[in-house]
C-alpha atoms as a PDB file:
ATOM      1  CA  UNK A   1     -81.649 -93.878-179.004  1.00  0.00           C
ATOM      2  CA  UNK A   2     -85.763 -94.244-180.003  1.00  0.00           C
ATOM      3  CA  UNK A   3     -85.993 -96.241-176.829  1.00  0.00           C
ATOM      4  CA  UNK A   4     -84.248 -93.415-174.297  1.00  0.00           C
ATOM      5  CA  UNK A   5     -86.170 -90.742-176.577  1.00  0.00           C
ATOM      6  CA  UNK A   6     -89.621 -91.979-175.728  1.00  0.00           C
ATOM      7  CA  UNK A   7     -88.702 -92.277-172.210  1.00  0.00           C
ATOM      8  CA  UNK A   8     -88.007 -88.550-172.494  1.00  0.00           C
ATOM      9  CA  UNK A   9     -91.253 -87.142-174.155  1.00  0.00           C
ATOM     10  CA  UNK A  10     -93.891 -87.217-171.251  1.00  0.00           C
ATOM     11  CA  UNK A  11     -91.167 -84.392-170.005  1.00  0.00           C
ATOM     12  CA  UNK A  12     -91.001 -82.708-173.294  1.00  0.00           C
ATOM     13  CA  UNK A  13     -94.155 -83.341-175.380  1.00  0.00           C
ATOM     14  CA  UNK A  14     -96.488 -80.626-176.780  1.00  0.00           C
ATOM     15  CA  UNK A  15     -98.988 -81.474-174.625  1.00  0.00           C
ATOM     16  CA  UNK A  16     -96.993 -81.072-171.348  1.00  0.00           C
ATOM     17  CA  UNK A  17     -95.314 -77.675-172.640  1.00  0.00           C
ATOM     18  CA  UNK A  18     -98.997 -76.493-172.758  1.00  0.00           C
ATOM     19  CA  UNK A  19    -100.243 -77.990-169.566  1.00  0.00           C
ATOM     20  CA  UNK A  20     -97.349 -77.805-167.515  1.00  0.00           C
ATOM     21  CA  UNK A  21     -94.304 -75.665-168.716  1.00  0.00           C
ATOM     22  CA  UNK A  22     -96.001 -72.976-170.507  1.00  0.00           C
ATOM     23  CA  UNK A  23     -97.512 -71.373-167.292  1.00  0.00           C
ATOM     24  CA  UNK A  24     -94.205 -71.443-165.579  1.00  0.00           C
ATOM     25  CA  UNK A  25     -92.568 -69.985-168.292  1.00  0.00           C
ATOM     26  CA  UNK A  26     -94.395 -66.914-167.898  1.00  0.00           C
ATOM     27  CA  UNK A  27     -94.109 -66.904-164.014  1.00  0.00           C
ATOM     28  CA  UNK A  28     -90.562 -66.727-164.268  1.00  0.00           C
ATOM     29  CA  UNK A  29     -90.251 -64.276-167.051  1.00  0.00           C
ATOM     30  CA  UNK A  30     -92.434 -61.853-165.810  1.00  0.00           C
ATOM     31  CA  UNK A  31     -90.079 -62.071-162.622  1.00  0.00           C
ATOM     32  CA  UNK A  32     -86.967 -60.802-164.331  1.00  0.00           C
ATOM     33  CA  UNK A  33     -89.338 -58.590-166.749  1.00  0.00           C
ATOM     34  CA  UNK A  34     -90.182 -56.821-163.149  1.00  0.00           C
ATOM     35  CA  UNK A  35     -86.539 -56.689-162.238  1.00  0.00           C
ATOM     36  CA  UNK A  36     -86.007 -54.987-165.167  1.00  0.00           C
ATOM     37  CA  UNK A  37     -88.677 -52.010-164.671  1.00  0.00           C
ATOM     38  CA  UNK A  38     -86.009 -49.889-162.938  1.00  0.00           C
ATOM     39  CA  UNK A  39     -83.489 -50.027-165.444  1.00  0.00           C
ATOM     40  CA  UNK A  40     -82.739 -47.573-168.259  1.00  0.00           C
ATOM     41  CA  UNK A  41     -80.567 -49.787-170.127  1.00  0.00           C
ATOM     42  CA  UNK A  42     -79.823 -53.640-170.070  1.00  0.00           C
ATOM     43  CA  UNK A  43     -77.639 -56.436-172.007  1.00  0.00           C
ATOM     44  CA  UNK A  44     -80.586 -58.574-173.197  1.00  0.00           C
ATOM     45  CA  UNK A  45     -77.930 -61.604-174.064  1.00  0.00           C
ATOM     46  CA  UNK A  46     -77.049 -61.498-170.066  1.00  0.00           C
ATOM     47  CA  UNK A  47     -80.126 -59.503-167.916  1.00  0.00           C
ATOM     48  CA  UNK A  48     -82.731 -61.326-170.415  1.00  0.00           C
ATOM     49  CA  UNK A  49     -82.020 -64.005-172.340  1.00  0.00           C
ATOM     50  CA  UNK A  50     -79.814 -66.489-169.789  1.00  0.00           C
ATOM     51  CA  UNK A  51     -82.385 -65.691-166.990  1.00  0.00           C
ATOM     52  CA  UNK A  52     -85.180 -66.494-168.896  1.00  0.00           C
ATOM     53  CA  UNK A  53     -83.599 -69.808-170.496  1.00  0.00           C
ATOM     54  CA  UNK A  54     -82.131 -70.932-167.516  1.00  0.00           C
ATOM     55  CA  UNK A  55     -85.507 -70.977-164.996  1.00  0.00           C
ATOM     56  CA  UNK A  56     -87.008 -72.441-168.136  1.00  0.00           C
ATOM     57  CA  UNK A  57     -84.279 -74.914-167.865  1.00  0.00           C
ATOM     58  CA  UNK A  58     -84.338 -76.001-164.722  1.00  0.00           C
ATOM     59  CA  UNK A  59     -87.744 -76.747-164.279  1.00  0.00           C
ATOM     60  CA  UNK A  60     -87.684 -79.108-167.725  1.00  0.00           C
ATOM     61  CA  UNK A  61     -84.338 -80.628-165.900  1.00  0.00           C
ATOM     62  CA  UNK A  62     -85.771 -80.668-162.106  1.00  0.00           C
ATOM     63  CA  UNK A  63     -82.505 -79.701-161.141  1.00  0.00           C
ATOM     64  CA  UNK A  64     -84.054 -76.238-159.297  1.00  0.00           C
ATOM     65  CA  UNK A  65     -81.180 -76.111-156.847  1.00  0.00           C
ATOM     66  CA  UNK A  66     -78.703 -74.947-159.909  1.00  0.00           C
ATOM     67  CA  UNK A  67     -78.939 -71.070-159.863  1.00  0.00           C
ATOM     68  CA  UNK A  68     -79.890 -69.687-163.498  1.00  0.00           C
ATOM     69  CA  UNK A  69     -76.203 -68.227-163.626  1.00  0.00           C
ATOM     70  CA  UNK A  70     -75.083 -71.893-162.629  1.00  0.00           C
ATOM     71  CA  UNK A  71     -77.077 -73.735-165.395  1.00  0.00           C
ATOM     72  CA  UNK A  72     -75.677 -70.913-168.081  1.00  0.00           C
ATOM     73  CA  UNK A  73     -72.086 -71.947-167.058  1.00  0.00           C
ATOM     74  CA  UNK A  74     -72.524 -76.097-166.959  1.00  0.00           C
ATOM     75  CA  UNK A  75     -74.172 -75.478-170.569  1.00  0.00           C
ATOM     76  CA  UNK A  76     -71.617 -73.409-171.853  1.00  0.00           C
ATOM     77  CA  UNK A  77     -68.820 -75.708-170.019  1.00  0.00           C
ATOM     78  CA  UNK A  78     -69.918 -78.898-172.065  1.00  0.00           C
ATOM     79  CA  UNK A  79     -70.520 -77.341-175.361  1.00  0.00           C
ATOM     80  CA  UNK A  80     -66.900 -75.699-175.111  1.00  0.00           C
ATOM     81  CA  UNK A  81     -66.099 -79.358-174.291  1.00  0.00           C
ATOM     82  CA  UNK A  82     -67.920 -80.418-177.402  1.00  0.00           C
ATOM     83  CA  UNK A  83     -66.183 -78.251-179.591  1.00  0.00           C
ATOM     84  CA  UNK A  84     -62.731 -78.988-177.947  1.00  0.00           C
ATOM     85  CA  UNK A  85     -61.258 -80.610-181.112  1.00  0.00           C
ATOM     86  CA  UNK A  86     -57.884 -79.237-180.847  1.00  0.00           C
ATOM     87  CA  UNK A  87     -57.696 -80.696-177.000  1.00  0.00           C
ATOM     88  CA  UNK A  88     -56.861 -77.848-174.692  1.00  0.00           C
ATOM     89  CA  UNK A  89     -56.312 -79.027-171.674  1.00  0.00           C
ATOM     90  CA  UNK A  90     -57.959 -76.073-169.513  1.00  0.00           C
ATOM     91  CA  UNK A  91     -61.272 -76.440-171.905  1.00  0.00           C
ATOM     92  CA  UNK A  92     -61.260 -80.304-171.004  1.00  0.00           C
ATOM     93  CA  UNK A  93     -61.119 -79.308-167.610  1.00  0.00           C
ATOM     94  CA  UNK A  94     -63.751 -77.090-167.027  1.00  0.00           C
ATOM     95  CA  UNK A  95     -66.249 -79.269-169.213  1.00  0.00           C
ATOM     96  CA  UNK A  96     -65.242 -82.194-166.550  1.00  0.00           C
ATOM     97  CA  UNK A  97     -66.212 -79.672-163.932  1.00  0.00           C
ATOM     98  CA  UNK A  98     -69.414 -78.615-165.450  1.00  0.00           C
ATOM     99  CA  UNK A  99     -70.847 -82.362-165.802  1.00  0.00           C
ATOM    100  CA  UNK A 100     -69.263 -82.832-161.952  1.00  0.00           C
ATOM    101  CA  UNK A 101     -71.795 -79.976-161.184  1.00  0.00           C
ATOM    102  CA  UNK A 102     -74.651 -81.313-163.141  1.00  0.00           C
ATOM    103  CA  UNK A 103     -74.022 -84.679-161.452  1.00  0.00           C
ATOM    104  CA  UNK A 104     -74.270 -83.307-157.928  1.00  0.00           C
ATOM    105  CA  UNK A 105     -77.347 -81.213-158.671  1.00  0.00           C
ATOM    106  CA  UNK A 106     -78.644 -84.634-159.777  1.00  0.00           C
ATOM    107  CA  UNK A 107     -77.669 -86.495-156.223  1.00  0.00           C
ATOM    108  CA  UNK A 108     -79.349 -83.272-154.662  1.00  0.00           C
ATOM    109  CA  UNK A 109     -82.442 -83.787-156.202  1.00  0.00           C
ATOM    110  CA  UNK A 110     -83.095 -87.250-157.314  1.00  0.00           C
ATOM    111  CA  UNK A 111     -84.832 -88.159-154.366  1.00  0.00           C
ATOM    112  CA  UNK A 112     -87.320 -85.143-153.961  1.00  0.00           C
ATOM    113  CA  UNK A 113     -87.856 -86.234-157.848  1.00  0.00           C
ATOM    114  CA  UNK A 114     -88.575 -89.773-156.528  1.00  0.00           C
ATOM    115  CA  UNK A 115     -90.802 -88.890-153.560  1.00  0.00           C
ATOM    116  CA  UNK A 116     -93.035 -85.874-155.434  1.00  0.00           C
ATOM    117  CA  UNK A 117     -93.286 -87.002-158.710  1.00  0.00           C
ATOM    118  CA  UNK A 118     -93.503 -83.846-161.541  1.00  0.00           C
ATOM    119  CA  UNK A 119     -93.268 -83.380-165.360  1.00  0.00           C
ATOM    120  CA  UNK A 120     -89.274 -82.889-165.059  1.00  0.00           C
ATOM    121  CA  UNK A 121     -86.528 -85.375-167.208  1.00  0.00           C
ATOM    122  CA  UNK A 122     -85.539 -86.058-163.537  1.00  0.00           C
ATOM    123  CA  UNK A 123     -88.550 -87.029-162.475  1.00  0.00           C
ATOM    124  CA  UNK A 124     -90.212 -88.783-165.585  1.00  0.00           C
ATOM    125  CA  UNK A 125     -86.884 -90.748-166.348  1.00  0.00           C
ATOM    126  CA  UNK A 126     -86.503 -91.978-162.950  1.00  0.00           C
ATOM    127  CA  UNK A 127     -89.872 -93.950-163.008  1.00  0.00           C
ATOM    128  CA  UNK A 128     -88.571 -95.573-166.155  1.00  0.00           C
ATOM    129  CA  UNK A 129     -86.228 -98.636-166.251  1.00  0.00           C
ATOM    130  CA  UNK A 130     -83.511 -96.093-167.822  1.00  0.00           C
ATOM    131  CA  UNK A 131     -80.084 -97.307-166.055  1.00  0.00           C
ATOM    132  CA  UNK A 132     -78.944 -93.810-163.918  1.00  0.00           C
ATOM    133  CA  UNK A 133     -75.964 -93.042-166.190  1.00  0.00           C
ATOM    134  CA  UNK A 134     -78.301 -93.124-169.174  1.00  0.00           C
ATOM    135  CA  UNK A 135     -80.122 -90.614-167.211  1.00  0.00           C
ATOM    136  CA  UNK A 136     -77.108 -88.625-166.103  1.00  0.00           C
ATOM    137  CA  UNK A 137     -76.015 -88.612-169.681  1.00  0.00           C
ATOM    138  CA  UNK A 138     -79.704 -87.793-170.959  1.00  0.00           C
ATOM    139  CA  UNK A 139     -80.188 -84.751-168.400  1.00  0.00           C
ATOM    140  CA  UNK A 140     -76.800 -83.353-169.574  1.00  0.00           C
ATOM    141  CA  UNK A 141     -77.738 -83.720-173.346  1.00  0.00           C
ATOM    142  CA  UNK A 142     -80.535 -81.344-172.698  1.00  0.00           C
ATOM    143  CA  UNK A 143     -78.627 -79.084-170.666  1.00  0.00           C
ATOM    144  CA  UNK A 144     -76.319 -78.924-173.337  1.00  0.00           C
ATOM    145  CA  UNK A 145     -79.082 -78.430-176.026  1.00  0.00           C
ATOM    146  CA  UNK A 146     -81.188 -76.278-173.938  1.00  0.00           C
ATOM    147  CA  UNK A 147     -79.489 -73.322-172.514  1.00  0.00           C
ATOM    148  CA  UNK A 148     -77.157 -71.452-174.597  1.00  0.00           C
ATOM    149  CA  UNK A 149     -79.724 -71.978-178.045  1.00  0.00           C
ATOM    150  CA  UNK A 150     -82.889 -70.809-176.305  1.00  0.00           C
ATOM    151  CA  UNK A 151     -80.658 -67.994-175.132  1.00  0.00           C
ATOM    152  CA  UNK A 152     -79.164 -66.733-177.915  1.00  0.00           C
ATOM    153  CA  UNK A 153     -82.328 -67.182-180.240  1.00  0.00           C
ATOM    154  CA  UNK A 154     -84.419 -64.736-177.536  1.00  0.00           C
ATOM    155  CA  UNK A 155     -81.677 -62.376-177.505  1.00  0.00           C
ATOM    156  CA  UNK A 156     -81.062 -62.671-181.635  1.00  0.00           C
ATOM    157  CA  UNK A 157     -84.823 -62.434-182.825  1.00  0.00           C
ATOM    158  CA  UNK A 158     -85.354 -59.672-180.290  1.00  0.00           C
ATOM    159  CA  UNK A 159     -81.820 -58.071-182.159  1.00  0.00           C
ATOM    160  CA  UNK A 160     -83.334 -58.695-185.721  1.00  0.00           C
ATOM    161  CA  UNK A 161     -86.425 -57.365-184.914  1.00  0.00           C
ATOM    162  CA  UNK A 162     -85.341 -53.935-183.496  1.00  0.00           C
ATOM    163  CA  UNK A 163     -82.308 -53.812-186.476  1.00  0.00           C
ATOM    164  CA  UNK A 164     -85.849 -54.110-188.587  1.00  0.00           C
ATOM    165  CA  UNK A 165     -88.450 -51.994-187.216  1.00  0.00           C
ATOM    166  CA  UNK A 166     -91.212 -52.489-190.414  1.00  0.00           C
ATOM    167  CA  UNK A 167     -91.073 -56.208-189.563  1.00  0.00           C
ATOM    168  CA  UNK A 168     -91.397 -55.833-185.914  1.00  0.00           C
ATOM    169  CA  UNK A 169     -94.286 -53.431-186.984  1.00  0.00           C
ATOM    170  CA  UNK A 170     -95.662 -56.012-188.827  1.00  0.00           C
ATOM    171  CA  UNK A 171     -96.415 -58.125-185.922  1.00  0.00           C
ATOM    172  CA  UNK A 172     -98.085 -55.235-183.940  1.00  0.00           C
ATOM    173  CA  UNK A 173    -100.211 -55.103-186.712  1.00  0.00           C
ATOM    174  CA  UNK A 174    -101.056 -58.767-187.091  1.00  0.00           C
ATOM    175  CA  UNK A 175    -100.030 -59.033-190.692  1.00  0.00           C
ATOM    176  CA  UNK A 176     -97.050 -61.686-189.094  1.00  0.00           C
ATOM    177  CA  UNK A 177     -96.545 -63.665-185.495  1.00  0.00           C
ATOM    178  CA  UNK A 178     -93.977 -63.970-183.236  1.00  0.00           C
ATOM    179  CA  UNK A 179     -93.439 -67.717-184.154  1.00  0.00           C
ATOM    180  CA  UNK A 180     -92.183 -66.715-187.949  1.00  0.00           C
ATOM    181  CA  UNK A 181     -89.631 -64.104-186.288  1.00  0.00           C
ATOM    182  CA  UNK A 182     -88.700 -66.679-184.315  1.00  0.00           C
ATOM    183  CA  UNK A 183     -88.268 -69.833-186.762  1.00  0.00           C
ATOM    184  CA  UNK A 184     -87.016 -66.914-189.792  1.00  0.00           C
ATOM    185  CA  UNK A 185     -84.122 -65.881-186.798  1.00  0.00           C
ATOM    186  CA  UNK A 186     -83.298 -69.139-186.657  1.00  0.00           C
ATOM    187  CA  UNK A 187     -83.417 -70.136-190.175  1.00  0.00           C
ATOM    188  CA  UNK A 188     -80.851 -66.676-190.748  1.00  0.00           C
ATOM    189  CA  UNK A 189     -78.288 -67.260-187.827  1.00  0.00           C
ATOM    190  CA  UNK A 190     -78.451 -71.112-186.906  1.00  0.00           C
ATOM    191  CA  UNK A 191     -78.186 -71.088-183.031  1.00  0.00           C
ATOM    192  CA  UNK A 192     -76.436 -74.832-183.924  1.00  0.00           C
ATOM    193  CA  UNK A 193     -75.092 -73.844-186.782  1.00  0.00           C
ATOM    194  CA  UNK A 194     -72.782 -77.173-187.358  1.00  0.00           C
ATOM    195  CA  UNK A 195     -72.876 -80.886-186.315  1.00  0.00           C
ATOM    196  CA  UNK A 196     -69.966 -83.682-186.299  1.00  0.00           C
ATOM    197  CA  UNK A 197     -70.963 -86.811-187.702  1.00  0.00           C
ATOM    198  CA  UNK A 198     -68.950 -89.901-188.279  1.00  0.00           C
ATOM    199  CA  UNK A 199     -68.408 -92.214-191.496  1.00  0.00           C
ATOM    200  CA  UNK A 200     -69.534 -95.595-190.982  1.00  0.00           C
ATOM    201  CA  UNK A 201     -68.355 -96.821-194.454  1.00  0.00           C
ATOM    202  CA  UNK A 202     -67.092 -96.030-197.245  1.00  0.00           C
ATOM    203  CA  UNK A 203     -69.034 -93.868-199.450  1.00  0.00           C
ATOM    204  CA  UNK A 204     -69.143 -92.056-202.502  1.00  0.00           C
ATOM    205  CA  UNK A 205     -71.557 -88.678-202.839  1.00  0.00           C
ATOM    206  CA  UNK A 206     -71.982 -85.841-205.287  1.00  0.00           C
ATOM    207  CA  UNK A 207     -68.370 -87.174-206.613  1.00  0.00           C
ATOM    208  CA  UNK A 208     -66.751 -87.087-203.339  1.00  0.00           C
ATOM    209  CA  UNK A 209     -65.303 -90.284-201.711  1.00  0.00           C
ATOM    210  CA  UNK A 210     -66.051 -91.138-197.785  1.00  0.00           C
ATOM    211  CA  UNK A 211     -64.317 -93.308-195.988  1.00  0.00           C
ATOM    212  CA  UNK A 212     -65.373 -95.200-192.795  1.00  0.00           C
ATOM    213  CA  UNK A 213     -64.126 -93.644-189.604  1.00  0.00           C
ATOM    214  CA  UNK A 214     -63.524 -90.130-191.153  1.00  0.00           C
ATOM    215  CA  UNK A 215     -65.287 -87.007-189.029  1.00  0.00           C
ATOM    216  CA  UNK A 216     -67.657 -84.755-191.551  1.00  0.00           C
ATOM    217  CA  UNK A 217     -69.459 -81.568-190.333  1.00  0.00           C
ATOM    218  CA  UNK A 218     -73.442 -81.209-191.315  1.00  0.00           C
ATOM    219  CA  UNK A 219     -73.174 -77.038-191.809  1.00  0.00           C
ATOM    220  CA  UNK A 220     -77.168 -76.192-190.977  1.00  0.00           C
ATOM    221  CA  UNK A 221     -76.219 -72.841-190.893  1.00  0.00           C
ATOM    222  CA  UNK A 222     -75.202 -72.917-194.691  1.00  0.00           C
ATOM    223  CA  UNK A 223     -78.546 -75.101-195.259  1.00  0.00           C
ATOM    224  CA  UNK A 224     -80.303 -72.831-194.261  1.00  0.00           C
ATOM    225  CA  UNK A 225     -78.928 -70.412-196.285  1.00  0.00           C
ATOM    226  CA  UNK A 226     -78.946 -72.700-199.310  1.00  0.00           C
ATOM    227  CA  UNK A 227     -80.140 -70.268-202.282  1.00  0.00           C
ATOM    228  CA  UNK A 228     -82.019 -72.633-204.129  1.00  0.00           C
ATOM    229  CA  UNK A 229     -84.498 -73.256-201.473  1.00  0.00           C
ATOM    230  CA  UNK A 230     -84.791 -69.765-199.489  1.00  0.00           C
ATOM    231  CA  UNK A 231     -85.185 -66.863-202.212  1.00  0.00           C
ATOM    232  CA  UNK A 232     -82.515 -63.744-200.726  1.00  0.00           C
ATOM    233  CA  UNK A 233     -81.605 -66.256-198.030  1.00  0.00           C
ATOM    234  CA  UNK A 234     -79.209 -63.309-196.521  1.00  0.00           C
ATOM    235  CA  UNK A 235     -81.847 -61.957-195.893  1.00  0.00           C
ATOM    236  CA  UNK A 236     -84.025 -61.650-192.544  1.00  0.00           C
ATOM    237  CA  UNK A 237     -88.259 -61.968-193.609  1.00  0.00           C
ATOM    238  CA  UNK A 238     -90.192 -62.763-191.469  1.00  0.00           C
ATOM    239  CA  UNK A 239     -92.605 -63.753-193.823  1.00  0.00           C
ATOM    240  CA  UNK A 240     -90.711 -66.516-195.650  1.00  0.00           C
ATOM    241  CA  UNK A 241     -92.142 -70.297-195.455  1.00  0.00           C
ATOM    242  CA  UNK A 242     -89.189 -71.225-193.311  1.00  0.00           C
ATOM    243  CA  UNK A 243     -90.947 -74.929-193.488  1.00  0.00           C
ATOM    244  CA  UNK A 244     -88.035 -76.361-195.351  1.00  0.00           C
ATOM    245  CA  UNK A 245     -85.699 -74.375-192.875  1.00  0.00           C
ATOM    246  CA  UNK A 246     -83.307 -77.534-190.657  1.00  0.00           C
ATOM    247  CA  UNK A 247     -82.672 -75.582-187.304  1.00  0.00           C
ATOM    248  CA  UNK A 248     -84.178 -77.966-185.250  1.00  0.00           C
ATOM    249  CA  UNK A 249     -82.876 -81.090-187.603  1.00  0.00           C
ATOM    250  CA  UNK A 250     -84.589 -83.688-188.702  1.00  0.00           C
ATOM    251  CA  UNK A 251     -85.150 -87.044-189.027  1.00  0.00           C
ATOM    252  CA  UNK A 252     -84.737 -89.158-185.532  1.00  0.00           C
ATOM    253  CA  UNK A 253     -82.814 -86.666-184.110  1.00  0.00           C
ATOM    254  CA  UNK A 254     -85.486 -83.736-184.161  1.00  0.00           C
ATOM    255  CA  UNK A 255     -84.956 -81.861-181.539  1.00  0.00           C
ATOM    256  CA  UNK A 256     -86.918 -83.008-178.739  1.00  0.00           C
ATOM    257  CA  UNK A 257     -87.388 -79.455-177.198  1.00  0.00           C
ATOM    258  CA  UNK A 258     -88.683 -77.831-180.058  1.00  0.00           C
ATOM    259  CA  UNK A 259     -91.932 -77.790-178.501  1.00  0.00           C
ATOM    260  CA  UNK A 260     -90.919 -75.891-175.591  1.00  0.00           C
ATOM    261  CA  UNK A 261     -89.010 -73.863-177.256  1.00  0.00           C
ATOM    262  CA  UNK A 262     -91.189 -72.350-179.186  1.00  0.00           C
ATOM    263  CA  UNK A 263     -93.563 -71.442-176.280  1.00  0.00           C
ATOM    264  CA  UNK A 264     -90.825 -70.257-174.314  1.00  0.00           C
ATOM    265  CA  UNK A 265     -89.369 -67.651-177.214  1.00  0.00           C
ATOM    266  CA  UNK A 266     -92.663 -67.092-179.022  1.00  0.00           C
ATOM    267  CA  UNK A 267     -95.271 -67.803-176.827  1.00  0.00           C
ATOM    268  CA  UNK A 268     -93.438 -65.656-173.683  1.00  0.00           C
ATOM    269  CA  UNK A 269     -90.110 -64.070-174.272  1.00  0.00           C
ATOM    270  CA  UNK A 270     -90.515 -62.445-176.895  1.00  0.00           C
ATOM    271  CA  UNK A 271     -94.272 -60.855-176.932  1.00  0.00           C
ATOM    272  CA  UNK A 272     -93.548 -60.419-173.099  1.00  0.00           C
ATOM    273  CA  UNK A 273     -90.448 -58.175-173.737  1.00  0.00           C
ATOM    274  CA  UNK A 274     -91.891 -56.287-176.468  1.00  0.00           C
ATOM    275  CA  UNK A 275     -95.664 -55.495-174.109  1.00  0.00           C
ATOM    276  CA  UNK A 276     -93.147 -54.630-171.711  1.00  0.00           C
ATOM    277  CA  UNK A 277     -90.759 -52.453-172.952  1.00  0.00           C
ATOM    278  CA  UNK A 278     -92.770 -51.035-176.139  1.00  0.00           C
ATOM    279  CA  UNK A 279     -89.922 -47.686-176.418  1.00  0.00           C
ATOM    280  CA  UNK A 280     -86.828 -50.571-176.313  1.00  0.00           C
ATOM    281  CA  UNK A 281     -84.261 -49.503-178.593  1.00  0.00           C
ATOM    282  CA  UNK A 282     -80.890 -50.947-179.680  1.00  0.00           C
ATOM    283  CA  UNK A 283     -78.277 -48.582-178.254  1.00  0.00           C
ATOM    284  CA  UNK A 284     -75.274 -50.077-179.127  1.00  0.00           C
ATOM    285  CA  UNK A 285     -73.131 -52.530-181.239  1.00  0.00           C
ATOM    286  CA  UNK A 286     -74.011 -56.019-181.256  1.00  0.00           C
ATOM    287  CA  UNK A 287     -71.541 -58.899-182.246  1.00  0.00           C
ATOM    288  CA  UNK A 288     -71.931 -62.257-182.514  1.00  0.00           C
ATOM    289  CA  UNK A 289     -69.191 -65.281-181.891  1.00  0.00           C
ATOM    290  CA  UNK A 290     -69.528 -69.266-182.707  1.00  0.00           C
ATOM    291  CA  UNK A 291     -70.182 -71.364-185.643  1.00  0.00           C
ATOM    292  CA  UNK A 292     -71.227 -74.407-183.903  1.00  0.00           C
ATOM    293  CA  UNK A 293     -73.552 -72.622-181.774  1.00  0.00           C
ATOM    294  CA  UNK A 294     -73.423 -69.234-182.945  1.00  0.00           C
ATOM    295  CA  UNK A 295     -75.352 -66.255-180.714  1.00  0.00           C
ATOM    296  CA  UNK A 296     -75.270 -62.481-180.181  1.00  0.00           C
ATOM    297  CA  UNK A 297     -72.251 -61.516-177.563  1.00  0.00           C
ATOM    298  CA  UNK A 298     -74.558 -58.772-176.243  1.00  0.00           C
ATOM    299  CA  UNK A 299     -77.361 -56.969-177.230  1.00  0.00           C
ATOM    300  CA  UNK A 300     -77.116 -53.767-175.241  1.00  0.00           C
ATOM    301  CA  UNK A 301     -80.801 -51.768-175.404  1.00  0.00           C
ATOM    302  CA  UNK A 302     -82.236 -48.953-173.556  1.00  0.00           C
ATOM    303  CA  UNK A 303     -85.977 -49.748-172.134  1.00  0.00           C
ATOM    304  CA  UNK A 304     -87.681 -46.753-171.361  1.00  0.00           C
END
């Protein structure tokens, strides 16, 4: 796992975000900002958010022949696949078709990736020793990690902020950033709000006995909720320290794409929207659906 994850980083490191992504980020999101002009109301989960993730997506991937509506559906296809634990057959099949479409994308690109070397997984894995499975399965991972989380946090803060207009005024005002709405939105409504784990031996904790080969869930959503760490943790502030705050894990498995992440929502997608569309305004309901990854449905807003 250390060994694939350092093969990954030169795609996914700070410094590359900055030198490479960040730039591209912008190009793209100022393209469906512009497409947006014309409109007098838009669904900022489907017109905003997925766009925005999914160019961001598959440049990190190199897979640029997958359409932005294309890379939404393979992500959503394997985490419904994830979360298939009660084995429906027609969820099965339409994760298997998902990572068939991710796999062809890969055969369409690998060697462009090969003969024009970039910044993309693609790219950086393939001059590595990394068998091509392990990069199949590595690619996938972040398509799976890096679509529907980036999506639904852009769409949520940008839903927190306008359900809390002092905050949002706050930032206009430079009293807070668009970083702590981010990482507080996050903190409030994990994005991955649950992950499986399984026993590897028997074990006893907090009184409870474990037994090897049992399946747990690690809850970050209640984490980060815990009320002896956040003070009124139902509660969205955007001033918090959110420092102690698990959304992006911890430990070895860290999210690797925290770092573009965060330019991508709070560097870009966020301030972007706001400059914008400085009248937005929420104009509807807005429900949310998941636990394991848990997002706004839609976020319906008028813009001018």
């Amino acid at each position: 796992h250390m060994l694939e994850r350092r093969q990954c980083f030169p795609a996914l490191s700070p410094r590359t975000v900055r030198d490479v992504w960040k730039e591209q980020f912008e190009k793209d999101t100022r393209a469906v900002l512009d497409r947006l002009k014309s409109a007098r109301e838009c669904d900022l989960v489907k017109d905003y958010a997925l766009p925005v993730s999914a160019n961001a997506l598959r440049h990190i991937t190199g897979l640029i022949c997958l359409s932005t509506q294309e890379m939404d559906a393979v992500s959503q296809g394997m985490i419904d696949g994830v979360g298939n634990y009660a084995g429906d057959p027609e969820i099965e099949q339409r994760c298997h078709h998902a990572t068939a479409l991710i796999d062809q994308a890969i055969d369409t690109m690998t060697a462009e990736a090969q003969s024009q070397p970039n910044s993309s997984l693609l790219s950086v894995l393939g001059q590595t020793d990394q068998p091509m499975d392990s990069i199949r399965a590595n690619i996938k991972l972040a398509i799976s990690g890096g679509q529907n989380e980036p999506r639904d946090a852009i769409a949520g803060s940008a839903w927190a902020l306008l359900a809390h207009p002092q905050q949002l005024q706050a930032i206009w005002d430079g009293k807070n950033t668009w970083l702590q709405a981010f990482e507080e939105y996050a903190r409030w409504i994990s994005p991955i709000g649950m992950s499986p784990r399984r026993i590897t031996q028997n074990h006893v904790w907090n009184g409870m006995e474990l037994e090897a080969e049992q399946r747990l869930f690690f809850m970050f959503g209640s984490a980060n909720r815990d009320e002896d760490i956040f003070e009124q943790s139902d509660r969205f502030d955007i001033s918090r320290d959110t420092s102690k705050a698990i959304s992006f894990g911890a430990g070895p498995h860290f999210c690797a794409g925290a770092a573009a992440s965060r330019a991508l929502i709070a560097e870009i997608a966020l301030p972007l929207l706001f400059e914008t569309f400085p009248d937005i305004q929420l104009c509807g309901e807005v429900d949310f659906g998941g636990w394991a990854f848990r997002g706004p449905l839609s976020v319906p807003v008028t813009l001018n």
